[in-house]
Protein backbone atom coordinates (compact mmCIF):
# COMPACT_ATOMS: atom_id res chain seq x y z
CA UNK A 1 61.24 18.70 -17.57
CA UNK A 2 57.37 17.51 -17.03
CA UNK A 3 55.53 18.42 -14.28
CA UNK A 4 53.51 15.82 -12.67
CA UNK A 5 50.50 16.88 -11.01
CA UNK A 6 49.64 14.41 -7.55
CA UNK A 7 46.29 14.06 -6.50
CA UNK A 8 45.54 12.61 -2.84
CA UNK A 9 42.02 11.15 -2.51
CA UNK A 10 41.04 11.42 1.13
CA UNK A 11 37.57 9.26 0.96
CA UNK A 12 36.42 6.09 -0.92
CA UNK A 13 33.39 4.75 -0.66
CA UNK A 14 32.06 1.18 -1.82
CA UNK A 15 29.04 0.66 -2.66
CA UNK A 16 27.44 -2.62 -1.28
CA UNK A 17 26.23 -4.75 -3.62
CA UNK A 18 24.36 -7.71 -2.18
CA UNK A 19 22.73 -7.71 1.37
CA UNK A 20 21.49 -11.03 3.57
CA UNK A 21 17.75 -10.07 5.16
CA UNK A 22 18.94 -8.29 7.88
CA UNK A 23 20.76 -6.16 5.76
CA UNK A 24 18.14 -5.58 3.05
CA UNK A 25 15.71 -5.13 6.39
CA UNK A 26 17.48 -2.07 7.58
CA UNK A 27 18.16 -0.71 4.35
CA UNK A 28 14.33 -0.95 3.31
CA UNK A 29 12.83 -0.56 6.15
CA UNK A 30 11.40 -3.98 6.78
CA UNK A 31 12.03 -6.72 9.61
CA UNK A 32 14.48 -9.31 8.76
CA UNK A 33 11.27 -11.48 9.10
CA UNK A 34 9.76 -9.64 6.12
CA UNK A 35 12.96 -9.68 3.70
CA UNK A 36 14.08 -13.17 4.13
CA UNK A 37 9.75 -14.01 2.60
CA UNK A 38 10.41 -11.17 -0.11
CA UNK A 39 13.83 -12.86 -0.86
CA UNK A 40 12.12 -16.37 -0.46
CA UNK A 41 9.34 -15.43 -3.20
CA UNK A 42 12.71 -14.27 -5.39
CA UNK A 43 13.82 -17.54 -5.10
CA UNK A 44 10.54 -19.26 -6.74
CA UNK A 45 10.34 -16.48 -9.45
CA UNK A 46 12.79 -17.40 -12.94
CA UNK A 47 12.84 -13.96 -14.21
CA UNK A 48 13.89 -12.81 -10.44
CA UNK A 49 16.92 -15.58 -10.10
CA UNK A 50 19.77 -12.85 -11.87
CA UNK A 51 19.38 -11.32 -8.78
CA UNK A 52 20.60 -13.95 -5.86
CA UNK A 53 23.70 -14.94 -5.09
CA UNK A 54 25.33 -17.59 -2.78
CA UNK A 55 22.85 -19.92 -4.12
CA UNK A 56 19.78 -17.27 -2.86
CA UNK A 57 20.98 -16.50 0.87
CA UNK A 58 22.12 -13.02 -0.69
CA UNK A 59 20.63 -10.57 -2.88
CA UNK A 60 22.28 -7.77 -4.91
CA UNK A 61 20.49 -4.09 -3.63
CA UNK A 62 19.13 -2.99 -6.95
CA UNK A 63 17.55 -6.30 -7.68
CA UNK A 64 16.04 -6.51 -4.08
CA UNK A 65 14.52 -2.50 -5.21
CA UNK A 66 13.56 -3.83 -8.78
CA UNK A 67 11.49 -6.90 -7.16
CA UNK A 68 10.17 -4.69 -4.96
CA UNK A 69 8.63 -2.76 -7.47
CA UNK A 70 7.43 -5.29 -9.49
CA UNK A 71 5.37 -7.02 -7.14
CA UNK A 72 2.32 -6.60 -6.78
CA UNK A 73 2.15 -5.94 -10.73
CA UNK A 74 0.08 -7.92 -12.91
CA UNK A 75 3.13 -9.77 -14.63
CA UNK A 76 4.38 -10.51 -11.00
CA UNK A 77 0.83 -12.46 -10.04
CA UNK A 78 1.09 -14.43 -13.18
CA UNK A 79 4.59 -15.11 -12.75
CA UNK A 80 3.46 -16.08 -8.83
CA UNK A 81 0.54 -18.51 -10.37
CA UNK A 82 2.29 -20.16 -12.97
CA UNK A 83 5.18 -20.90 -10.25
CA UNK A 84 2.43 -22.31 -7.92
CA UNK A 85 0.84 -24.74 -10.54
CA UNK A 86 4.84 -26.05 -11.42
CA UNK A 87 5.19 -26.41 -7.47
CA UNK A 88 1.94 -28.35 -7.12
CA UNK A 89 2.37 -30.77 -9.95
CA UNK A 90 -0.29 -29.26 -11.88
């Protein structure tokens, strides 16, 4: 005969994945106000668009932390300029 071990698992824990402003407010410590412009400049950036979902209303956590990071960077204010001239037709 076999013996067959049982093993109880008394917690789980999810990780979230995607967060809407007020969400990605509390979790980085910014007002909702703040979030929904970071997740707004996201939305006008192609290299930042793997990271929305529901058609940009949410944003996965890590992406939300990568963006963070890269703004500000050189390669995020030429991404930001060439994104302005496209939006103003130039």
């Amino acid at each position: 005969m076999e013996t067959v071990q049982i093993v109880r698992i008394k917690d789980v824990i999810i990780e979230k994945i995607s967060a809407n402003d007020e969400e990605l407010g509390h979790i980085f410590g910014y007002s909702k106000r703040q979030a929904c412009e970071r997740r707004r400049e996201m939305n006008k950036l192609p290299s930042q668009q793997k990271y929305l979902r529901d058609g940009g209303s949410l944003v996965t956590i890590k992406g939300f932390d990568a963006y963070l990071q890269y703004r500000g960077s050189k390669a995020w204010k030429k991404e930001i300029a060439k994104a302005e001239k496209i939006r103003n037709g130039a």
